[in-house]
Protein backbone atom coordinates (compact mmCIF):
# COMPACT_ATOMS: atom_id res chain seq x y z
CA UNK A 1 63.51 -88.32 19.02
CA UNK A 2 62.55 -85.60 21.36
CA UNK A 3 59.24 -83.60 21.37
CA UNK A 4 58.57 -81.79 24.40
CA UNK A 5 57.01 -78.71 25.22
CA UNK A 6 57.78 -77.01 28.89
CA UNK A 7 55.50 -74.81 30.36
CA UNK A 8 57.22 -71.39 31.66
CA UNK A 9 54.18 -69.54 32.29
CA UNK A 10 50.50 -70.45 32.01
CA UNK A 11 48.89 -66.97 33.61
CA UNK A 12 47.72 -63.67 31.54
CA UNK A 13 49.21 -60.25 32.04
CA UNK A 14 49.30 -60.37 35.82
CA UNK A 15 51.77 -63.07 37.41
CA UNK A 16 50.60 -64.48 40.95
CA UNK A 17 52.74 -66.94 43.45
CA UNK A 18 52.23 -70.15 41.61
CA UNK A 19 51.54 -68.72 37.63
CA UNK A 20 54.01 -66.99 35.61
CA UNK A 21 52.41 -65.41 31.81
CA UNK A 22 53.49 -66.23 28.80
CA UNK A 23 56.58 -68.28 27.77
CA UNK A 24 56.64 -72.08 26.55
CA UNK A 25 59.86 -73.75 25.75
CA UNK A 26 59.85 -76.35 23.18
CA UNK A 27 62.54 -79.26 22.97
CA UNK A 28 63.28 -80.74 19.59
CA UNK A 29 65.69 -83.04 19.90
CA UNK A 30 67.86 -81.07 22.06
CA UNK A 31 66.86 -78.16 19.92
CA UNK A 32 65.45 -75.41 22.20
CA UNK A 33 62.94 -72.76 20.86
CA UNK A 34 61.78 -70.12 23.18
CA UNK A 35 57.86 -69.34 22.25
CA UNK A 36 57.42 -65.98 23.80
CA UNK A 37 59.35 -64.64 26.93
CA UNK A 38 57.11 -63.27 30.07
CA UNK A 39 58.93 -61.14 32.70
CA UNK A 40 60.51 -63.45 35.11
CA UNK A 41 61.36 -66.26 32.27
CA UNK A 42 64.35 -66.79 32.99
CA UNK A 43 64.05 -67.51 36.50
CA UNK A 44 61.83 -69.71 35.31
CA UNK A 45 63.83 -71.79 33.46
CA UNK A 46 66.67 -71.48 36.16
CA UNK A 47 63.71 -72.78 38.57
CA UNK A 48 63.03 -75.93 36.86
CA UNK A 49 66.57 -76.54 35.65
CA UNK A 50 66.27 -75.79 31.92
CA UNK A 51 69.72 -74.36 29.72
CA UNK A 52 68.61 -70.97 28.15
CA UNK A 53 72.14 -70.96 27.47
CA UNK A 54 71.26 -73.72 24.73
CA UNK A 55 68.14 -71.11 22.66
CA UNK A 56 68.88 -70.13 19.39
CA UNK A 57 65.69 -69.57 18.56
CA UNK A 58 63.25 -66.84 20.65
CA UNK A 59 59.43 -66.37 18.96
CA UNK A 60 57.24 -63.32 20.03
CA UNK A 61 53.73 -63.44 19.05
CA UNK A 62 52.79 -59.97 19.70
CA UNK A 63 53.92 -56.75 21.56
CA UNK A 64 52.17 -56.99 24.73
CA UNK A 65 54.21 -56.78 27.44
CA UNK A 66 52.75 -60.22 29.16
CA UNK A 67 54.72 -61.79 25.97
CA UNK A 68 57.82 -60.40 25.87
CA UNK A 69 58.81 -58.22 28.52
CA UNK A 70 61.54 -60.83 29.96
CA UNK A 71 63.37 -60.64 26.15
CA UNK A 72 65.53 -57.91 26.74
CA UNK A 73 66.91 -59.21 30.37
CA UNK A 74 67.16 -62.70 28.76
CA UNK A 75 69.44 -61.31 25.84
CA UNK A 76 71.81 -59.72 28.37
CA UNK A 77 72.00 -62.32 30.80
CA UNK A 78 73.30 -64.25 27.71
CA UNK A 79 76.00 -61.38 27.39
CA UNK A 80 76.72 -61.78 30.54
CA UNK A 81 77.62 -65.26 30.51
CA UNK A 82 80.02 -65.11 27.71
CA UNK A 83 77.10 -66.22 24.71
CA UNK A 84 79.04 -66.04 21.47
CA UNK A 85 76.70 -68.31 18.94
CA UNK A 86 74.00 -66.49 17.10
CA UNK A 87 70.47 -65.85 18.52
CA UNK A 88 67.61 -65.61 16.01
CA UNK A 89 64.55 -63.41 17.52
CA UNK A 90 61.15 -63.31 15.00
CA UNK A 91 58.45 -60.97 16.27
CA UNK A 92 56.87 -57.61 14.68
CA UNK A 93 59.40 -55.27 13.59
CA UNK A 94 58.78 -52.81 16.35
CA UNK A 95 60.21 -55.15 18.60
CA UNK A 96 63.51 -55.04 16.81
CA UNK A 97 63.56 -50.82 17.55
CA UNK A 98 62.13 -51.79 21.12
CA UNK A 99 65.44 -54.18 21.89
CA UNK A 100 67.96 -51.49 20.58
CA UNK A 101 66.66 -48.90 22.08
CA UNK A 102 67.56 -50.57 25.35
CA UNK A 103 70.88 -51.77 24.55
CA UNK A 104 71.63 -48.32 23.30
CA UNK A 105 70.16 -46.49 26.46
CA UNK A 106 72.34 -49.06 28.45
CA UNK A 107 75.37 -48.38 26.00
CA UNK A 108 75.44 -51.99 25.44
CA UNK A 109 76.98 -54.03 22.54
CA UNK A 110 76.16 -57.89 22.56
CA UNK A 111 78.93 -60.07 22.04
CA UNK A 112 76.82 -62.63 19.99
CA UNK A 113 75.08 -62.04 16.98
CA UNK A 114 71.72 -61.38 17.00
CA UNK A 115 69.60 -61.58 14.01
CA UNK A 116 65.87 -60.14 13.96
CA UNK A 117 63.40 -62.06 11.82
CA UNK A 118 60.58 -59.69 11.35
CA UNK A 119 56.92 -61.34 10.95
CA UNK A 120 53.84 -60.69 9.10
CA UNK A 121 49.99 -61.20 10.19
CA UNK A 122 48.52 -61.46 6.38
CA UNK A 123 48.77 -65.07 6.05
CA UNK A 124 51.02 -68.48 6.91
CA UNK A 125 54.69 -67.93 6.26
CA UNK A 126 57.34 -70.45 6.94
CA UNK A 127 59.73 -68.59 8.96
CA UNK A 128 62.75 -71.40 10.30
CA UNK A 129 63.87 -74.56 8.68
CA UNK A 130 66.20 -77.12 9.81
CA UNK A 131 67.42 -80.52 10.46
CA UNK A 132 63.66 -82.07 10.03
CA UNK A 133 61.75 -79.08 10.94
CA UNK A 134 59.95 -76.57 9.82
CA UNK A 135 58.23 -73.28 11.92
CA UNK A 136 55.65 -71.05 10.11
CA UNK A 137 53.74 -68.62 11.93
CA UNK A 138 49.91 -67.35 10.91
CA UNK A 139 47.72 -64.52 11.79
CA UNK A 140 45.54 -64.77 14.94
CA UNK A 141 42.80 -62.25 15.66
CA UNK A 142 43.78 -59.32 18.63
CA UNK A 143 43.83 -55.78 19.72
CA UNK A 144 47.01 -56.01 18.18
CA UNK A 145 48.67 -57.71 15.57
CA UNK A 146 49.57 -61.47 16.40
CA UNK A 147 50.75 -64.44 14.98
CA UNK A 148 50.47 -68.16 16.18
CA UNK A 149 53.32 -70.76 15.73
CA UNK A 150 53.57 -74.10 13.87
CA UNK A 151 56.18 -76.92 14.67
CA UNK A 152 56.34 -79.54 12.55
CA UNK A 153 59.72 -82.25 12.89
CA UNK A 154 59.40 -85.65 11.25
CA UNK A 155 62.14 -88.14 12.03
CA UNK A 156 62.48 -89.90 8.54
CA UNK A 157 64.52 -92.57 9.11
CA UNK A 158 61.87 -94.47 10.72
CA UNK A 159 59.25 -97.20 9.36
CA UNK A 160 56.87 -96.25 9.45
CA UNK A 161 58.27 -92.31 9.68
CA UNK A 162 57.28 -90.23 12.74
CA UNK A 163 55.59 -86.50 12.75
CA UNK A 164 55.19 -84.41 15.77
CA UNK A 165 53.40 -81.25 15.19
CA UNK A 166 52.60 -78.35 17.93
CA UNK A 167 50.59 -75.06 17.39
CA UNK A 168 50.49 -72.30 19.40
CA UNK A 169 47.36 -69.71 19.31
CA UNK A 170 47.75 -67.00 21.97
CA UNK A 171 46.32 -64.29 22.11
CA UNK A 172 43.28 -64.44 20.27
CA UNK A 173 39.39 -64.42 19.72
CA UNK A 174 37.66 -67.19 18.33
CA UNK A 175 38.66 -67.97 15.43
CA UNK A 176 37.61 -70.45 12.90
CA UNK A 177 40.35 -69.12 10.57
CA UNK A 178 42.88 -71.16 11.95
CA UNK A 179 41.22 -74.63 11.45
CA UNK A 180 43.42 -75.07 8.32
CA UNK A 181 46.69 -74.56 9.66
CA UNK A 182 46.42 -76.70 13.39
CA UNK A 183 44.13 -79.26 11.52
CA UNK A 184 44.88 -82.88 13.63
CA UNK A 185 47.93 -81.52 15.35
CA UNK A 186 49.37 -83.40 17.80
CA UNK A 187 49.33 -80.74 20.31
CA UNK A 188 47.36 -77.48 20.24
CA UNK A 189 47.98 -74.60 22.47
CA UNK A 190 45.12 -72.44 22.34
CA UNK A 191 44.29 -69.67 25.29
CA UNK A 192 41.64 -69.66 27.07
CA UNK A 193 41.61 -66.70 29.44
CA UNK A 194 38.17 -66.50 31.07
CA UNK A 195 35.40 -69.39 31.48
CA UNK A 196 32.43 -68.93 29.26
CA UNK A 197 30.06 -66.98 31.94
CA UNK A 198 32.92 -64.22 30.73
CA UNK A 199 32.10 -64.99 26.90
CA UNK A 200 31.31 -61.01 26.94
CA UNK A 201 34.54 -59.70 28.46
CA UNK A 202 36.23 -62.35 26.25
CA UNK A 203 34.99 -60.24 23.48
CA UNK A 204 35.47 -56.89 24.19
CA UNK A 205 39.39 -57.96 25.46
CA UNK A 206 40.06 -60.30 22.18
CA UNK A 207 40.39 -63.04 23.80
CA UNK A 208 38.78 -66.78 24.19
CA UNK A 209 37.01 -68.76 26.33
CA UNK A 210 37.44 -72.33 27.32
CA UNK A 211 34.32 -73.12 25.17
CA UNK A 212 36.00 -71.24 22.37
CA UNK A 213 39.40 -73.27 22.67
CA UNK A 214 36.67 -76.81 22.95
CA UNK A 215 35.31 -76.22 20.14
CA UNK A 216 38.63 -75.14 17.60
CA UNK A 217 39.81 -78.10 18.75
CA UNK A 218 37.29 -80.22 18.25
CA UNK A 219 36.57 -78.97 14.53
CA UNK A 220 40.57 -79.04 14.26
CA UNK A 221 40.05 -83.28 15.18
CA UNK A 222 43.89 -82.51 17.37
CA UNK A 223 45.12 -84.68 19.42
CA UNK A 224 45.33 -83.00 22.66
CA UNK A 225 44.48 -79.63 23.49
CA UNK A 226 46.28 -77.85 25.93
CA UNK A 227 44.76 -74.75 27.89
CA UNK A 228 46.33 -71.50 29.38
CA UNK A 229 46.92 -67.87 29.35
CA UNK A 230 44.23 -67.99 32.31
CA UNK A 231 42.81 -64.56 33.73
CA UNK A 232 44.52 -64.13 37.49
CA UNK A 233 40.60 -64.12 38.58
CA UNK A 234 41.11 -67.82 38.55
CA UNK A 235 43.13 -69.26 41.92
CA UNK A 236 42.35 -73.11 39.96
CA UNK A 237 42.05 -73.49 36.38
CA UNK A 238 40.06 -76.55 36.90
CA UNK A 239 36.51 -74.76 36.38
CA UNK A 240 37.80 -73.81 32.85
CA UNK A 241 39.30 -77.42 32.58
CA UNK A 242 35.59 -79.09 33.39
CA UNK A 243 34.27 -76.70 31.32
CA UNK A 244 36.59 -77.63 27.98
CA UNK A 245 36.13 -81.09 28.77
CA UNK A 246 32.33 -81.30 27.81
CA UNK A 247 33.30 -80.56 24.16
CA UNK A 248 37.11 -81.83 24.01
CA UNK A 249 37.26 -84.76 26.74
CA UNK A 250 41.41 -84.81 25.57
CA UNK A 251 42.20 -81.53 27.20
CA UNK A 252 44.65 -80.43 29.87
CA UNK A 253 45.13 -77.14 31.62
CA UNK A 254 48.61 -75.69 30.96
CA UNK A 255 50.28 -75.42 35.07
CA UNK A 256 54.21 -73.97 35.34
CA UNK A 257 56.22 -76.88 35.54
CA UNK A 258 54.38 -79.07 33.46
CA UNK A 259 55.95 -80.53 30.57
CA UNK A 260 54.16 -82.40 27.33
CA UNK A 261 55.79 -84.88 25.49
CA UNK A 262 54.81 -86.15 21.92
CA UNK A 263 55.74 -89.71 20.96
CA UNK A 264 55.18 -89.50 17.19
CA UNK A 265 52.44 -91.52 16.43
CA UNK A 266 49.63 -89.20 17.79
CA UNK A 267 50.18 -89.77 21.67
CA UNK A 268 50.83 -87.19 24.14
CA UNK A 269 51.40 -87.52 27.84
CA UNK A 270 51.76 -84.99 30.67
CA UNK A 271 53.99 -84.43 33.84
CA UNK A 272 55.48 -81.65 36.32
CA UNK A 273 59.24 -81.17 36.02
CA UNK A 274 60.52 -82.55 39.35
CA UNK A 275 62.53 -79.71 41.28
């Protein structure tokens, strides 16, 4: 079975030459789910040779535009090339008036279905279900509301049986909350915008530190942590890397490109998609 989690974008709200924001692509068994959508998205998938013809799935965590600004050009691209299965979109419900209200300034009618999921930030929901898999999103702590995401796929026809599990937490503060939910994942995504001499800034902009990420994983007892959503002041995430690594030694810093495969039984490996 396939687990594997692409990285589309690894910056914060300003893109630079090498680092895209926000968007992760998840494989599940050929199954792709789109976990947010950055401006420029889908040239990134187009860059390291991924089908967004094959999403049915697109997740939004919250409305700022480093999250989902590339939605509404990815939804008409798909029109554009002749898309006629459904496409399932779960964000807040503002996001539902934000999408129509550019289709209907364009005077545009999708030829595909598209259903809007809309999501809640009181507590865990299960949101998706399906063939082994379940998504649930949670509330994270923002200027905004925000919700992380939850994978979990088994593949029960196995002895013993095999779980993979992902979270996602971006954007949000510290946040001890979450503990529960990402407890010994296999892989936790959890941002980690500024290094901890920025601990301050990190406040004031809801957001975390690599300190902050350390130690939610370390309480968490994940398997791997994986780092991004870094502040353009860095040119080399490896400072904030270092700096995770005196808590969580099993961290690695999210880079566009990279992809991070799950085997099942708790082990997770790392490489750059070869272009």
């Amino acid at each position: 079975m396939t687990f594997s989690l692409t990285i589309l974008g690894s910056n914060s709200a300003i893109p630079t030459l090498d680092r895209n924001p926000s968007a992760h692509l998840l494989n599940v068994n050929e199954r792709f789910f789109l976990i947010d959508c950055a401006e420029g998205t889908q040239l990134q998938m187009r860059k390291y040779h991924l089908k967004f013809t094959k999403i049915n799935h697109i997740f939004i965590s919250h409305l700022h535009g480093d999250h989902y600004f590339g939605l509404v050009g990815l939804l008409t691209s798909m029109h554009l090339l002749g898309r006629t299965d459904e496409m399932h979109v779960y964000g807040f419900p503002e996001l539902e008036q934000i999408i129509n209200i550019q289709l209907e300034a364009a005077r545009m009618s999708l030829i595909y279905p598209l259903i809007f999921h809309p999501l809640k930030d009181d507590e865990m929901h299960l949101i998706h279900t399906g063939r082994n898999l379940e998504v649930f999103s949670f509330p994270l702590k923002h200027s905004i509301p925000t919700c992380g995401f939850l994978f979990k796929a088994s593949q029960p026809n196995r002895q013993p049986p095999k779980h993979y599990t992902y979270a996602y937490c971006s954007d949000t503060i510290y946040l001890e909350e979450v503990i529960p939910v990402i407890k010994e994942v296999d892989l936790l995504y959890y941002e980690t915008t500024f290094a901890s001499d920025r601990a301050e800034m990190a406040s004031q902009k809801f957001h975390a530190t690599s300190l902050d990420a350390a130690n939610i994983a370390k309480q968490a007892n994940v398997k791997k942590l994986l780092i991004g959503h870094f502040s353009a002041r860095y040119d080399d995430a490896t400072p904030l890397l270092e700096e995770a690594g005196t808590i969580f030694p099993e961290t690695i810093a999210a880079s566009d490109g990279m992809t991070v495969t799950c085997d099942g039984r708790g082990g997770v490996s790392s490489e750059m998609v070869k272009w």
